[in-house]
C-alpha atoms as a PDB file:
ATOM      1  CA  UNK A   1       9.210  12.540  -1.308  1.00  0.00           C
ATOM      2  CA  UNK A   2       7.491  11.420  -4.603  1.00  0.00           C
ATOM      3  CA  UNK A   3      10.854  10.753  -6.059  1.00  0.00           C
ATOM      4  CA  UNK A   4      11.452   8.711  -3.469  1.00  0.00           C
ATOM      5  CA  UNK A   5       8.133   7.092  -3.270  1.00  0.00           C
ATOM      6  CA  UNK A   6       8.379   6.295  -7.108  1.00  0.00           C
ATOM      7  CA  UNK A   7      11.841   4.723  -6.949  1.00  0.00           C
ATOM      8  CA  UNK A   8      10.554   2.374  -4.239  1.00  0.00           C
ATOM      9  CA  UNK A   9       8.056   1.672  -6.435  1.00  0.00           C
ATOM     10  CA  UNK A  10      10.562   0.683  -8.778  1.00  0.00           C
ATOM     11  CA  UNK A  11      13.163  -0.983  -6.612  1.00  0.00           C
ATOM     12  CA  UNK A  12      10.978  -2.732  -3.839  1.00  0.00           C
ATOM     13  CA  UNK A  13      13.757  -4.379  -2.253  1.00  0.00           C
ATOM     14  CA  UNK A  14      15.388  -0.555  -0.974  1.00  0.00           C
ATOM     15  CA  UNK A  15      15.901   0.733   2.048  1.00  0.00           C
ATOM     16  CA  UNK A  16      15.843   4.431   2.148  1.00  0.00           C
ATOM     17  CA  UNK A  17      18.471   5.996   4.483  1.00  0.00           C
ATOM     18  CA  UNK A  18      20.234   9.046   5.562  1.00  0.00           C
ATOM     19  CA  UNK A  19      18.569  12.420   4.359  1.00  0.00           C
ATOM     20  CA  UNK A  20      16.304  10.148   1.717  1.00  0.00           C
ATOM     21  CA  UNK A  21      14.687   8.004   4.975  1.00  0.00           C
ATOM     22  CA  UNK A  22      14.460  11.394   6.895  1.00  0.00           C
ATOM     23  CA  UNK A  23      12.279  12.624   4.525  1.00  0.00           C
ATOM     24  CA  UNK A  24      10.425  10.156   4.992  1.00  0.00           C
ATOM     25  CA  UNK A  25      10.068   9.846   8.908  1.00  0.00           C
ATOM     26  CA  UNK A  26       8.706  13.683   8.624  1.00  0.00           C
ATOM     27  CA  UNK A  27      12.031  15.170   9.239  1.00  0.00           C
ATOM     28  CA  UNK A  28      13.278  18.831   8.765  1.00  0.00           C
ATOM     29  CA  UNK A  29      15.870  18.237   5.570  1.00  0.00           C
ATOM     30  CA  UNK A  30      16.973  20.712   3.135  1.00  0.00           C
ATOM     31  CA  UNK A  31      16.353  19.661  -0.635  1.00  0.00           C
ATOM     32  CA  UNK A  32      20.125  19.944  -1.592  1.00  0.00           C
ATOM     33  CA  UNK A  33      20.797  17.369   1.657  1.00  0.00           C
ATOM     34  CA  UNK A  34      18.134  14.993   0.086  1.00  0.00           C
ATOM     35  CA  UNK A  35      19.179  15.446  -3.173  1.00  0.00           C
ATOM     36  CA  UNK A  36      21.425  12.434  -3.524  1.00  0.00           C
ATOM     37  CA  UNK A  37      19.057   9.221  -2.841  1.00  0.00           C
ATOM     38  CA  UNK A  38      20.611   6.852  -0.222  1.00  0.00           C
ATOM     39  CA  UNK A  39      20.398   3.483   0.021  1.00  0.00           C
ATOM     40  CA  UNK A  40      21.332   0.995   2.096  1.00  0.00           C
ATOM     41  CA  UNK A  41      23.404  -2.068   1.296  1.00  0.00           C
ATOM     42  CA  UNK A  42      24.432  -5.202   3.512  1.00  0.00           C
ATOM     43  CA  UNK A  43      28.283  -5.162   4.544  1.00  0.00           C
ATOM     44  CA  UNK A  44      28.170  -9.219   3.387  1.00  0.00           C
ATOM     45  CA  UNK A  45      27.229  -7.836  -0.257  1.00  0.00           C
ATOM     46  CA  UNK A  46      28.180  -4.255  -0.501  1.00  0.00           C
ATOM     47  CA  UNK A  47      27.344  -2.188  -3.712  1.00  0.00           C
ATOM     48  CA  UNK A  48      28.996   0.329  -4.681  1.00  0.00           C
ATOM     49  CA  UNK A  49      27.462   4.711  -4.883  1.00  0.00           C
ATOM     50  CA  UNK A  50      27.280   6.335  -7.908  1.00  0.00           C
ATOM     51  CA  UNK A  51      26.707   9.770  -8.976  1.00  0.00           C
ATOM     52  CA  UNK A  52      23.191   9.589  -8.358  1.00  0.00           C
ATOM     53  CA  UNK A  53      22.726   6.949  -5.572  1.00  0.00           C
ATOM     54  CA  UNK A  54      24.718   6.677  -2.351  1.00  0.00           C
ATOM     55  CA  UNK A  55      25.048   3.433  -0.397  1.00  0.00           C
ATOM     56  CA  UNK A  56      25.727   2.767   3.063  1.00  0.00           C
ATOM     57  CA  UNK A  57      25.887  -0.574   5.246  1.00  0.00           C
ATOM     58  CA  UNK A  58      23.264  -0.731   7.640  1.00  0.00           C
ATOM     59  CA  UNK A  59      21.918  -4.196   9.721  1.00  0.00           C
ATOM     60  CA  UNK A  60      18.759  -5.550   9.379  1.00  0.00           C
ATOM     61  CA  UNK A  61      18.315  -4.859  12.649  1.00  0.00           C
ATOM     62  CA  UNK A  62      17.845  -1.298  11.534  1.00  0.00           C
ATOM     63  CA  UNK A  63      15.515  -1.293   9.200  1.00  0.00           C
ATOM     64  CA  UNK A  64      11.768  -0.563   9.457  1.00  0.00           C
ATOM     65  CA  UNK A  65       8.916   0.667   7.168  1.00  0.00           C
ATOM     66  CA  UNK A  66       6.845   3.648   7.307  1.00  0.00           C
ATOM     67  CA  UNK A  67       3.974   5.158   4.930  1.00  0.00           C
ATOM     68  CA  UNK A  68       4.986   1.895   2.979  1.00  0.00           C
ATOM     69  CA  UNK A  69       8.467   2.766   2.418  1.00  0.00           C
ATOM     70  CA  UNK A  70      11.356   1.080   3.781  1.00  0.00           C
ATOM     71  CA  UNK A  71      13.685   2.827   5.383  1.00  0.00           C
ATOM     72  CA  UNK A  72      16.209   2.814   8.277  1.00  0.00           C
ATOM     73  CA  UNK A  73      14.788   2.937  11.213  1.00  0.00           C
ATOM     74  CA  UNK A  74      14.123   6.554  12.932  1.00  0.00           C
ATOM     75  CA  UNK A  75      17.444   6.415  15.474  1.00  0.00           C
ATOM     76  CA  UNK A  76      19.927   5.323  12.539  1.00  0.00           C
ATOM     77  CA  UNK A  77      18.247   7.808  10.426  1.00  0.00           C
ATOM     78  CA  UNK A  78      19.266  10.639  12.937  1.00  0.00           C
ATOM     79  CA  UNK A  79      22.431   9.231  13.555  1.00  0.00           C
ATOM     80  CA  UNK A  80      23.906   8.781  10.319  1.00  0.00           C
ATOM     81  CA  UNK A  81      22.134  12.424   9.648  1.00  0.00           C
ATOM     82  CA  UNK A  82      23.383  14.487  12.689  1.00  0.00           C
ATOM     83  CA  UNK A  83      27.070  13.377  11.908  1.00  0.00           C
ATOM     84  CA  UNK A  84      27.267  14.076   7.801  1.00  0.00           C
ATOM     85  CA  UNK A  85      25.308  17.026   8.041  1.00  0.00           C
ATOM     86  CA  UNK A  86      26.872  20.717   8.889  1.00  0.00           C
ATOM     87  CA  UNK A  87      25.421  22.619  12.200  1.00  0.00           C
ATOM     88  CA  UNK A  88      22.761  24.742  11.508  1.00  0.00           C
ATOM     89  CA  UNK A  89      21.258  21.547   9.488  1.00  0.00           C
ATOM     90  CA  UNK A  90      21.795  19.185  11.456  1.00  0.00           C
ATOM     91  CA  UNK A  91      19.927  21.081  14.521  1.00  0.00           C
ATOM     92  CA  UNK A  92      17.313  21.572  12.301  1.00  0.00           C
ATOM     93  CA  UNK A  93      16.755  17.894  11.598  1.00  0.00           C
ATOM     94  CA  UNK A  94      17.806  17.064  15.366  1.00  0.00           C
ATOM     95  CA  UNK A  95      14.996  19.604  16.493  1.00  0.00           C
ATOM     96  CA  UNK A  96      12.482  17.812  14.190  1.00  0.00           C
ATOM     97  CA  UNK A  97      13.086  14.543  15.333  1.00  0.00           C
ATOM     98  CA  UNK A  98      12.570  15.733  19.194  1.00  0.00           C
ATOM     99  CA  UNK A  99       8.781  17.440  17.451  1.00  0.00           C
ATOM    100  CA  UNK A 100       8.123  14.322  15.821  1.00  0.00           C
ATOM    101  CA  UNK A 101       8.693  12.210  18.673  1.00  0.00           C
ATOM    102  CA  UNK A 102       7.879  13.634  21.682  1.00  0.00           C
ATOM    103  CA  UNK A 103      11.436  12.500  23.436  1.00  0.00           C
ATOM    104  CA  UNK A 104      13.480  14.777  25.568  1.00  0.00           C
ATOM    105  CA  UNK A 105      16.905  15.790  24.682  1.00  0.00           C
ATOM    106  CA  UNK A 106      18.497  13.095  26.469  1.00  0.00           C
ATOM    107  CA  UNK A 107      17.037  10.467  23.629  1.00  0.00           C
ATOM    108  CA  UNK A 108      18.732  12.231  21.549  1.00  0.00           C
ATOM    109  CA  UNK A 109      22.223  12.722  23.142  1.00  0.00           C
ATOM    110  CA  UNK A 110      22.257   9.200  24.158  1.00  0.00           C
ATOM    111  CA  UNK A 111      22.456   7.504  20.337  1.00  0.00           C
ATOM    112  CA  UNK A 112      26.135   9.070  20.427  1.00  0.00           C
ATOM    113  CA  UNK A 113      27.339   8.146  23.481  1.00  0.00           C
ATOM    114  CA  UNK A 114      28.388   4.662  22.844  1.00  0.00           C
ATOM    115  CA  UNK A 115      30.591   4.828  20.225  1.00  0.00           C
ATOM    116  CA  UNK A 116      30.717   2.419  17.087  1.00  0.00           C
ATOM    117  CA  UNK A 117      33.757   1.311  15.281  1.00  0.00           C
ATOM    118  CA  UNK A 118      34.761   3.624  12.027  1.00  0.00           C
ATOM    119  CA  UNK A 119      32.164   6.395  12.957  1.00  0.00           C
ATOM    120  CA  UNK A 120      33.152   9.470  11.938  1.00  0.00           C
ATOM    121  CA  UNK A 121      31.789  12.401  12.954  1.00  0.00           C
ATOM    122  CA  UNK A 122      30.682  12.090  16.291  1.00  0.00           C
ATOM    123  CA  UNK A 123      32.225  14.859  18.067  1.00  0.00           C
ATOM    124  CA  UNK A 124      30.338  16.767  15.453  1.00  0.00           C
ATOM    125  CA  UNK A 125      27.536  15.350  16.171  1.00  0.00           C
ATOM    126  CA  UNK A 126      26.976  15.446  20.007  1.00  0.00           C
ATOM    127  CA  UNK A 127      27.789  19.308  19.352  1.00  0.00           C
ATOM    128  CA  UNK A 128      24.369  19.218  17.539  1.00  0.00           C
ATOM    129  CA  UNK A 129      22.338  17.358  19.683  1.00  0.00           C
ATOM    130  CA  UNK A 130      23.047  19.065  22.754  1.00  0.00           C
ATOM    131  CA  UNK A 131      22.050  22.360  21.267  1.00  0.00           C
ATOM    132  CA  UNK A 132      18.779  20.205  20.147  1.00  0.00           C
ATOM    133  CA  UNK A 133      15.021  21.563  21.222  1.00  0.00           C
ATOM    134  CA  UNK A 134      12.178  20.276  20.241  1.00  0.00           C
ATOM    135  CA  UNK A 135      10.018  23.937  20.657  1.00  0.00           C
ATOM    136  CA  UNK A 136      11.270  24.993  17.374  1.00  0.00           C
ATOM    137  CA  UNK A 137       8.496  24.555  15.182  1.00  0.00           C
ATOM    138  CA  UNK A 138      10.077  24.837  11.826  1.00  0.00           C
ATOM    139  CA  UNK A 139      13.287  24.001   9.903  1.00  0.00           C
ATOM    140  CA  UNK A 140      13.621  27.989   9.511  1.00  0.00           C
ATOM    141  CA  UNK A 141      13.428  28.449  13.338  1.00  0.00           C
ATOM    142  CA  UNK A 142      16.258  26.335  13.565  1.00  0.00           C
ATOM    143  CA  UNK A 143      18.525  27.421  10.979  1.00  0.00           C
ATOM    144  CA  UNK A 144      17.946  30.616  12.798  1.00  0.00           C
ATOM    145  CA  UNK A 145      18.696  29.374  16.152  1.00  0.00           C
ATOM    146  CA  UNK A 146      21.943  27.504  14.604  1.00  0.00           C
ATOM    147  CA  UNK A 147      22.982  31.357  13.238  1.00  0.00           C
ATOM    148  CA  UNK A 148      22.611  32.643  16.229  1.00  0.00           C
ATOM    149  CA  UNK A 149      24.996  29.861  18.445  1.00  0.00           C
ATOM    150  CA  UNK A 150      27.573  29.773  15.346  1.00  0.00           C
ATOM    151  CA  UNK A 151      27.720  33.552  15.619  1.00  0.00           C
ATOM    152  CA  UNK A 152      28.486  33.813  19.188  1.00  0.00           C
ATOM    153  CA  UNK A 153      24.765  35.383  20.578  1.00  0.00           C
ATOM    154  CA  UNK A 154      22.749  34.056  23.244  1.00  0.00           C
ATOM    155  CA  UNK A 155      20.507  31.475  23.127  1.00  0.00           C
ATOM    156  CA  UNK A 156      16.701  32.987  22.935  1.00  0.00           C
ATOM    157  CA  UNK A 157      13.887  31.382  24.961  1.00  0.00           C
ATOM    158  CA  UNK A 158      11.559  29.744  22.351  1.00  0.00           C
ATOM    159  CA  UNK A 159       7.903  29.784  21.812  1.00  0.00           C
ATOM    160  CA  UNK A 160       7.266  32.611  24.378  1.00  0.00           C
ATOM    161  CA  UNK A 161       3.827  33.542  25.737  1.00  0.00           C
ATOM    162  CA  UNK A 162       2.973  37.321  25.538  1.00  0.00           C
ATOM    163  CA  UNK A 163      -0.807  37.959  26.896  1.00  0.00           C
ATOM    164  CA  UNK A 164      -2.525  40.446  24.793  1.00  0.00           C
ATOM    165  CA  UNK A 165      -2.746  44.027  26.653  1.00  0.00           C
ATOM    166  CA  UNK A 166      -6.977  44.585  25.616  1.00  0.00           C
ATOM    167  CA  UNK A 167      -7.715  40.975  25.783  1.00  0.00           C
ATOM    168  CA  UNK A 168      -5.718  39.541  28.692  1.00  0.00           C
ATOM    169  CA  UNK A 169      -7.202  35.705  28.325  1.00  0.00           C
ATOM    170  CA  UNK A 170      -5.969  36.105  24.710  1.00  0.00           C
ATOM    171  CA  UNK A 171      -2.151  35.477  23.965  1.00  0.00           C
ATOM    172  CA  UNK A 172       0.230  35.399  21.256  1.00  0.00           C
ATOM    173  CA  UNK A 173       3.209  33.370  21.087  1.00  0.00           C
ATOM    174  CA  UNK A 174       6.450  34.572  20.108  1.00  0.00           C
ATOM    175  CA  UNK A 175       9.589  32.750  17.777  1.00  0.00           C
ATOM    176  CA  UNK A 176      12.342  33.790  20.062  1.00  0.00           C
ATOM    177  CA  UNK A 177      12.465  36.332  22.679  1.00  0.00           C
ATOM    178  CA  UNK A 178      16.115  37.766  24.986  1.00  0.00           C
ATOM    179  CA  UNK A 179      16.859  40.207  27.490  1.00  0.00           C
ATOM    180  CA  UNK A 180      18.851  42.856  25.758  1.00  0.00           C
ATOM    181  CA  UNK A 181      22.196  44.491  27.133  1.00  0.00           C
ATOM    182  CA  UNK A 182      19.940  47.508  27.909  1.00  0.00           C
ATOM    183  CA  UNK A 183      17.497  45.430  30.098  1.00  0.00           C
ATOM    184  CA  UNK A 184      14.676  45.807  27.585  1.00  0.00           C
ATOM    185  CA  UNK A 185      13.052  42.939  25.780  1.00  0.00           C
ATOM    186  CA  UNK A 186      13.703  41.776  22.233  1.00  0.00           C
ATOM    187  CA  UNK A 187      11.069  39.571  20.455  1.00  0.00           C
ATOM    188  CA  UNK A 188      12.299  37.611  17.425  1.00  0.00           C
ATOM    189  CA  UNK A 189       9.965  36.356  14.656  1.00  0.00           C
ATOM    190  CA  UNK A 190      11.077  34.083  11.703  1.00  0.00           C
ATOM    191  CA  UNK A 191       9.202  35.263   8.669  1.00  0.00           C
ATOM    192  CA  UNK A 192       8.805  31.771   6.803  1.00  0.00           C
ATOM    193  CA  UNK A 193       6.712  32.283   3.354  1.00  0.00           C
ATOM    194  CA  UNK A 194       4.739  29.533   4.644  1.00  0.00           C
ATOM    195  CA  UNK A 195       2.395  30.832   6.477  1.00  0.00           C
ATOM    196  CA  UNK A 196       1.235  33.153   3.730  1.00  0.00           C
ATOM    197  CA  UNK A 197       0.768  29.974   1.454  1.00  0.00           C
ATOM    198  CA  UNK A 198       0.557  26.726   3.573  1.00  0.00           C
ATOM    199  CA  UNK A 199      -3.229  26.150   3.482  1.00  0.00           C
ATOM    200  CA  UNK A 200      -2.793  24.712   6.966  1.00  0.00           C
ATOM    201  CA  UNK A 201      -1.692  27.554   8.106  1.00  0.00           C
ATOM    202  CA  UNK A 202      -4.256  30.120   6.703  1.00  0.00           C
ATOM    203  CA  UNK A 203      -6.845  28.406   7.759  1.00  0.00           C
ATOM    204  CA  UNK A 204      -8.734  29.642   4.284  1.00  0.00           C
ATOM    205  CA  UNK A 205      -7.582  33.032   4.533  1.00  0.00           C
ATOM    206  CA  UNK A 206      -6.239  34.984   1.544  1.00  0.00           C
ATOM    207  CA  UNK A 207      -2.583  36.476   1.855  1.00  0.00           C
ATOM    208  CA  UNK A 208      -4.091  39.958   2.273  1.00  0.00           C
ATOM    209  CA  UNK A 209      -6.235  38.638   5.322  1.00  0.00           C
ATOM    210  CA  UNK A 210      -2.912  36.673   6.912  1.00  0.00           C
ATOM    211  CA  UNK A 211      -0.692  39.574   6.562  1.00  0.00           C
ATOM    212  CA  UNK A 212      -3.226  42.007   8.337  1.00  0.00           C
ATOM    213  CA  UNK A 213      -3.708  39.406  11.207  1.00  0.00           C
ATOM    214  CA  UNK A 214      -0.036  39.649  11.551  1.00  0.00           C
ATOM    215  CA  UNK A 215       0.017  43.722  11.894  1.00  0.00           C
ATOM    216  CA  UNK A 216      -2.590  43.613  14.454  1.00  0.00           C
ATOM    217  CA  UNK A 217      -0.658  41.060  16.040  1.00  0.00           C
ATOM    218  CA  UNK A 218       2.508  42.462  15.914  1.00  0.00           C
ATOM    219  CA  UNK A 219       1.190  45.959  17.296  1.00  0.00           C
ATOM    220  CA  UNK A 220      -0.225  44.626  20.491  1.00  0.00           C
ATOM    221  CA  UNK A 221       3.029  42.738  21.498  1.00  0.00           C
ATOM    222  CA  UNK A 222       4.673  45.978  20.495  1.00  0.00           C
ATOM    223  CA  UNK A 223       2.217  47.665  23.169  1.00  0.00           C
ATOM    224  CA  UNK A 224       4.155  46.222  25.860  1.00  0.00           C
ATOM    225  CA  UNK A 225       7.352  48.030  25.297  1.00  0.00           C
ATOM    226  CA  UNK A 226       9.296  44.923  23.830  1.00  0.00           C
ATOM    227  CA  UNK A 227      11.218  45.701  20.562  1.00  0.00           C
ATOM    228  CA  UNK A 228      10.297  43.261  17.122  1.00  0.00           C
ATOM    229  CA  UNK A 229      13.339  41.799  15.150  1.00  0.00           C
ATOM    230  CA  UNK A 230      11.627  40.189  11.776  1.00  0.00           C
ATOM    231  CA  UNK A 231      13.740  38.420   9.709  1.00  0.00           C
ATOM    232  CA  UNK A 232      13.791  36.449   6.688  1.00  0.00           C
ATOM    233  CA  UNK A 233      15.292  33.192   5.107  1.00  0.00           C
ATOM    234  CA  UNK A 234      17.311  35.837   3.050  1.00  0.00           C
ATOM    235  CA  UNK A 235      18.590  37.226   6.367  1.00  0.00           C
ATOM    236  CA  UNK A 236      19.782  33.882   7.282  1.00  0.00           C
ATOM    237  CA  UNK A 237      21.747  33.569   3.920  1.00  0.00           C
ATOM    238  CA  UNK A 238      23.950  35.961   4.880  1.00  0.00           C
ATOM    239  CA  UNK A 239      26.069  36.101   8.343  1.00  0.00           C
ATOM    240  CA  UNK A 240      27.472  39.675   8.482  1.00  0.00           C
ATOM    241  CA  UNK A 241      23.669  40.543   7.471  1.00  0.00           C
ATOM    242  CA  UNK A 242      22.012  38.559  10.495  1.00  0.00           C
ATOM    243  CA  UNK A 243      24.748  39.768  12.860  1.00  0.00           C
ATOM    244  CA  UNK A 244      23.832  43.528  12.358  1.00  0.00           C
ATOM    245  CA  UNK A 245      20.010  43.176  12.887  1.00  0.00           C
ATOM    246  CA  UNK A 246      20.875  41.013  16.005  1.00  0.00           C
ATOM    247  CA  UNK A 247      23.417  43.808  17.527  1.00  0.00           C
ATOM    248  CA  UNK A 248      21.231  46.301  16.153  1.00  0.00           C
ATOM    249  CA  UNK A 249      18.309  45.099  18.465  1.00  0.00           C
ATOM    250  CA  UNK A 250      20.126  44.679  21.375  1.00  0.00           C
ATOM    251  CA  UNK A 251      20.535  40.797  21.330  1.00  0.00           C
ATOM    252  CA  UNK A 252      23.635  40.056  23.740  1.00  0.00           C
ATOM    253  CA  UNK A 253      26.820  38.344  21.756  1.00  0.00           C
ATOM    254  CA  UNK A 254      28.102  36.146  24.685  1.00  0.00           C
ATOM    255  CA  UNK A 255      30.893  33.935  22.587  1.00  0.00           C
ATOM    256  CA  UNK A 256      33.452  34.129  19.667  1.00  0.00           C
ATOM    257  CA  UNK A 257      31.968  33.605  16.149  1.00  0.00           C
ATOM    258  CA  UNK A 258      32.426  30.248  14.570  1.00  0.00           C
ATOM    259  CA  UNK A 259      33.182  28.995  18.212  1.00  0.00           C
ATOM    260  CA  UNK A 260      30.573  25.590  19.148  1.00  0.00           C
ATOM    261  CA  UNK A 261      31.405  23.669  21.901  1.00  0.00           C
ATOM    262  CA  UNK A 262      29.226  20.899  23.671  1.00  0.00           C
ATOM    263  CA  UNK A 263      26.374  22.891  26.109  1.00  0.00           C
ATOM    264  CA  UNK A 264      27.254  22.996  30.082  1.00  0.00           C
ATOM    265  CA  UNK A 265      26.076  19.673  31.376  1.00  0.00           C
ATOM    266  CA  UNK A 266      26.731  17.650  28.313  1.00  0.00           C
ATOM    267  CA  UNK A 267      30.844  17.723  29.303  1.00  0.00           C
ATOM    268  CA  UNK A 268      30.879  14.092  30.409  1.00  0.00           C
ATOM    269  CA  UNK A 269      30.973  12.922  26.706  1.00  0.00           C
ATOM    270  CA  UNK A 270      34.986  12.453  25.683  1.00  0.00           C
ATOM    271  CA  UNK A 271      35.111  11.016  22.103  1.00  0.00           C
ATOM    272  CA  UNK A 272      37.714   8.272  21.683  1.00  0.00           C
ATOM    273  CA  UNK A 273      40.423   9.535  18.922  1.00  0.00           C
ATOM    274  CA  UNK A 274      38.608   7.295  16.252  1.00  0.00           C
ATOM    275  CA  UNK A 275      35.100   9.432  16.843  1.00  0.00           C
ATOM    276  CA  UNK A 276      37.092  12.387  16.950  1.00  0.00           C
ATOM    277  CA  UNK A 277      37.135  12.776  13.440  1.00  0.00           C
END
């Protein structure tokens, strides 16, 4: 974000776009995604990328500012996002943008359902933002959640209520939680580094203080019978890996690996052979 902040310093008449203007909109990017800058150009005077600098034609009718910057405007920022980007990615930005706005799913779904000439990469696309929720509360959680579909197990409920057993009017709230094969419950929590180190989050506690918080935590969710899959970014990293603590904990596998299709409900969507791509 300072790069970008210093090149439109530099170059005041940009207009940030793709990954570069999500970044600035407050979306959920990865730094290799946003490590090309992106720029738009007009289609009347096109410019050429380069190595370091990637253009793309977008109207002036798509173009705001925010925080001083100008950028493409927040639905042509998803758009051009959610159909470059691969899966577990692009759900993490697609869940962001649903967090940052407040908008159901249906905002979402409906940027790709008229189709525009030359698009590529819609297809892909509404296959993302049908799987889109805006519960997930960080780019982890989603990655996690995109594992999980690309891998064939069941979708978990998200940010799931579990009362505390001594202090009933006091809760805690869960990552992820199924219904194992064996009927018993699985809780999932994504262990982000972040909340041992985002001052936000630690509310001025130490790292000693946060992780103790999280044992006592984590013992009287336990109480109630449900079993505790942690897992890491590391865990994410690698598939075979993430599979094994999943099956290991009992979360149901309910589709072939590697196999995404549009969700139930989103069927009515038939991509012309020139968005198929």
């Amino acid at each position: 974000m300072c790069r970008i902040r210093a090149l439109a310093t530099l170059h005041p008449d940009w207009v940030f776009c793709g990954a570069s203007a999500a970044l600035v909109h407050g979306l959920s990017v990865s730094y290799r995604s946003a490590s090309r800058i992106e720029v738009a150009t007009r289609k009347e005077a096109p410019c050429r990328s380069t190595r370091n600098v990637g253009r793309h034609v977008i109207g002036r009718d798509e173009r705001t500012v925010v925080a001083g910057v100008r950028v493409s405007t927040l639905e042509r920022t998803v758009y051009d996002c959610l159909r470059r980007l691969d899966f577990r990615g692009g759900l993490a930005l697609a869940d962001s943008a649903l967090r940052v706005t407040g908008k159901p799913r249906e905002w979402l779904t409906s940027l790709f359902a008229a189709p525009r000439k030359g698009a590529r990469g819609i297809k892909h696309a509404r296959v993302v933002a049908s799987y889109a929720d805006g519960r997930a509360e960080s780019g982890g959680e989603s990655i996690a959640r995109g594992a999980m579909i690309e891998l064939g197990f069941m979708l978990p409920e998200l940010q799931v209520e579990v009362p505390d057993p001594l202090e009933p009017w006091h809760g805690y709230r869960v990552d992820f939680a199924w219904a194992a094969l064996d009927g018993a419950t699985v809780f999932g929590e994504f262990d982000g580094r972040e909340k041992y180190r985002n001052p936000r989050m630690t509310q001025g506690r130490d790292a000693v203080d946060v992780f103790a918080d999280e044992r006592l935590r984590e013992s009287r969710i336990s109480a109630q019978g449900a079993r505790i899959l942690r897992f890491s970014f590391a865990d994410l990293l690698d598939d075979q890996r993430f599979s094994r603590l999943l099956v290991a904990y009992g979360v149901p596998r309910v589709g072939e690996p590697g196999r995404i299709e549009l969700r139930p409900g989103h069927r009515d969507w038939q991509p012309s052979d020139d968005e198929s791509r």
